[in-house]
Protein backbone atom coordinates (compact mmCIF):
# COMPACT_ATOMS: atom_id res chain seq x y z
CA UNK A 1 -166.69 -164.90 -37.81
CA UNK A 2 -164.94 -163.98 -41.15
CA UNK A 3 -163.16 -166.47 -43.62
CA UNK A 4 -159.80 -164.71 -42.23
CA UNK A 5 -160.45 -165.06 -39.08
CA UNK A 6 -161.56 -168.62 -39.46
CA UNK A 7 -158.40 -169.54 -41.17
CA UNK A 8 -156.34 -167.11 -39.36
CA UNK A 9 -157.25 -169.03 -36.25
CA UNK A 10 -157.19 -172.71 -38.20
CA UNK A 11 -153.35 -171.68 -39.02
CA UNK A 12 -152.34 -170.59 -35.47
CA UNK A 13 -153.81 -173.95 -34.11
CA UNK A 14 -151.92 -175.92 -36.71
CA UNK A 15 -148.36 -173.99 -36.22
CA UNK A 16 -148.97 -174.28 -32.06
CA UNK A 17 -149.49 -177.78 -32.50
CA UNK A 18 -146.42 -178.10 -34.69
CA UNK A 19 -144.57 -176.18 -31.59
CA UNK A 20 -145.90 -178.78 -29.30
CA UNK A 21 -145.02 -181.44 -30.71
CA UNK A 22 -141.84 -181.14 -33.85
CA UNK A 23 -140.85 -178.29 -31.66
CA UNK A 24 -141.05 -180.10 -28.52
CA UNK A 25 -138.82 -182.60 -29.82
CA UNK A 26 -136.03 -180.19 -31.52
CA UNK A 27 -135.94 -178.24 -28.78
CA UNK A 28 -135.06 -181.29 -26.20
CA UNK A 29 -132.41 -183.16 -28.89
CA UNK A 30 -130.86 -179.47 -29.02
CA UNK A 31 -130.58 -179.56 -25.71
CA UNK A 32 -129.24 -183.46 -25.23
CA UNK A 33 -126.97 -182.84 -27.84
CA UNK A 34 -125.70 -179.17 -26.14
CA UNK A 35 -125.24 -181.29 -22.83
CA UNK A 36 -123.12 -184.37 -24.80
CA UNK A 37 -121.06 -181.99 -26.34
CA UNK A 38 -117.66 -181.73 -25.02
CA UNK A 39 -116.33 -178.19 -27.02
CA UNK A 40 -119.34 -176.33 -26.52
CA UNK A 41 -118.92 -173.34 -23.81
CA UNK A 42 -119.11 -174.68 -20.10
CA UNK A 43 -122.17 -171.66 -20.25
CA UNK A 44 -124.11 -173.18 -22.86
CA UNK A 45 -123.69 -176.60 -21.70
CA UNK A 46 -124.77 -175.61 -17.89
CA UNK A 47 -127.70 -173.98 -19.26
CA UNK A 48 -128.88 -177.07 -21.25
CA UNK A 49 -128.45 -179.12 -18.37
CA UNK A 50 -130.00 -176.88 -15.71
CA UNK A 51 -133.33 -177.03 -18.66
CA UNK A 52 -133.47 -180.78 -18.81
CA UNK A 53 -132.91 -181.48 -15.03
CA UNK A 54 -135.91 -178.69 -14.60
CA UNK A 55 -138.09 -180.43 -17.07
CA UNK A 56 -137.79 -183.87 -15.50
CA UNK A 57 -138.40 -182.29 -12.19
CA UNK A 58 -135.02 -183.14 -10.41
CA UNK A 59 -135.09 -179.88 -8.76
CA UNK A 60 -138.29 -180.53 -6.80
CA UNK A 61 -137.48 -182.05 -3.08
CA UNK A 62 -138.60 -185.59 -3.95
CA UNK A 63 -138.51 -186.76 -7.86
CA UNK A 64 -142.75 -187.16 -7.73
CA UNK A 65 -142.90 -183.34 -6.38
CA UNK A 66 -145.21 -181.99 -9.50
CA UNK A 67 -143.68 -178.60 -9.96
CA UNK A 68 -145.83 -175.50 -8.51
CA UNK A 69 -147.76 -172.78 -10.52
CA UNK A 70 -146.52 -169.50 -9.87
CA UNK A 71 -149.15 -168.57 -7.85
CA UNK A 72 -148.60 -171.10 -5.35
CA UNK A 73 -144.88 -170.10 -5.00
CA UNK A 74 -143.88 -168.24 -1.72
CA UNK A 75 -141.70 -165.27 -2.90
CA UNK A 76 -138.46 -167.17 -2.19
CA UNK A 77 -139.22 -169.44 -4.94
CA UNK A 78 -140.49 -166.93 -7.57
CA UNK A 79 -136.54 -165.43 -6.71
CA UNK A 80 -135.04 -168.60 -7.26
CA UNK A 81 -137.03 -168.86 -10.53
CA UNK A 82 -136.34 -165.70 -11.82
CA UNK A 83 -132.07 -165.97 -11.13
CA UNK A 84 -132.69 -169.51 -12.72
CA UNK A 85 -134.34 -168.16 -15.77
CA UNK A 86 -132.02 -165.08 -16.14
CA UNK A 87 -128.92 -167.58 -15.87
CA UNK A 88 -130.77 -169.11 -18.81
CA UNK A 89 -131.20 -166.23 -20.24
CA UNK A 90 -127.69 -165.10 -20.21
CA UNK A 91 -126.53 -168.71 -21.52
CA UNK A 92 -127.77 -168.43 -24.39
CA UNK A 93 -126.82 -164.69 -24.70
CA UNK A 94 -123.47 -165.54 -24.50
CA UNK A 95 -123.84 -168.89 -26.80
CA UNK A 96 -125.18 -166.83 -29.40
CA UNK A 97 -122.51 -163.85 -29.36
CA UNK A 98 -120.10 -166.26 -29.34
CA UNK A 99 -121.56 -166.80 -32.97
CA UNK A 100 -123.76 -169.56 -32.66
CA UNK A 101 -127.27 -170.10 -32.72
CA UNK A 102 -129.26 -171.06 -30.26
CA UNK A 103 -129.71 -174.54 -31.73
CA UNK A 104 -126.32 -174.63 -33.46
């Protein structure tokens, strides 16, 4: 393997770590902080909320449910993901032409 390639590689470890954790963290205070504010759009707001009650598994039928890989997903489910994550998707569409940024 080649210097670049060595620290090409060393970098991309170091920034996905940085994602994992720093960008972990931003990401969920974004979110709290979309979900306690009262004037953001009712879009936004759902969209933040629908995220955290998804990451804390409080969609699943009981709260210790560990949340299935896609694989294991009948294709009812893989729907409901897919509407879920194009609501999301559209959330923040519309939260970002509505001039702010997705973490604004």
């Amino acid at each position: 393997m080649s210097f670049e390639n060595e620290q090409e590689t060393a970098e991309r470890m170091l920034a996905l770590r940085k994602a994992r954790t720093r960008g972990l963290t931003a990401c969920v205070d974004a979110a709290i902080e979309l979900c306690e504010n009262k004037e953001a759009p009712a879009a936004a707001r759902a969209s933040a909320v629908s995220s955290l009650m998804r990451a804390n598994n409080l969609f699943s039928t009981s709260p210790n449910d560990p949340q299935k890989e896609l694989h294991e997903m009948t294709a009812a489910e893989l729907k409901a993901v897919g509407d879920q994550l194009e609501r999301d998707r559209r959330a923040w569409l519309a939260q970002m032409e509505a001039g702010g940024g997705v973490f604004d």
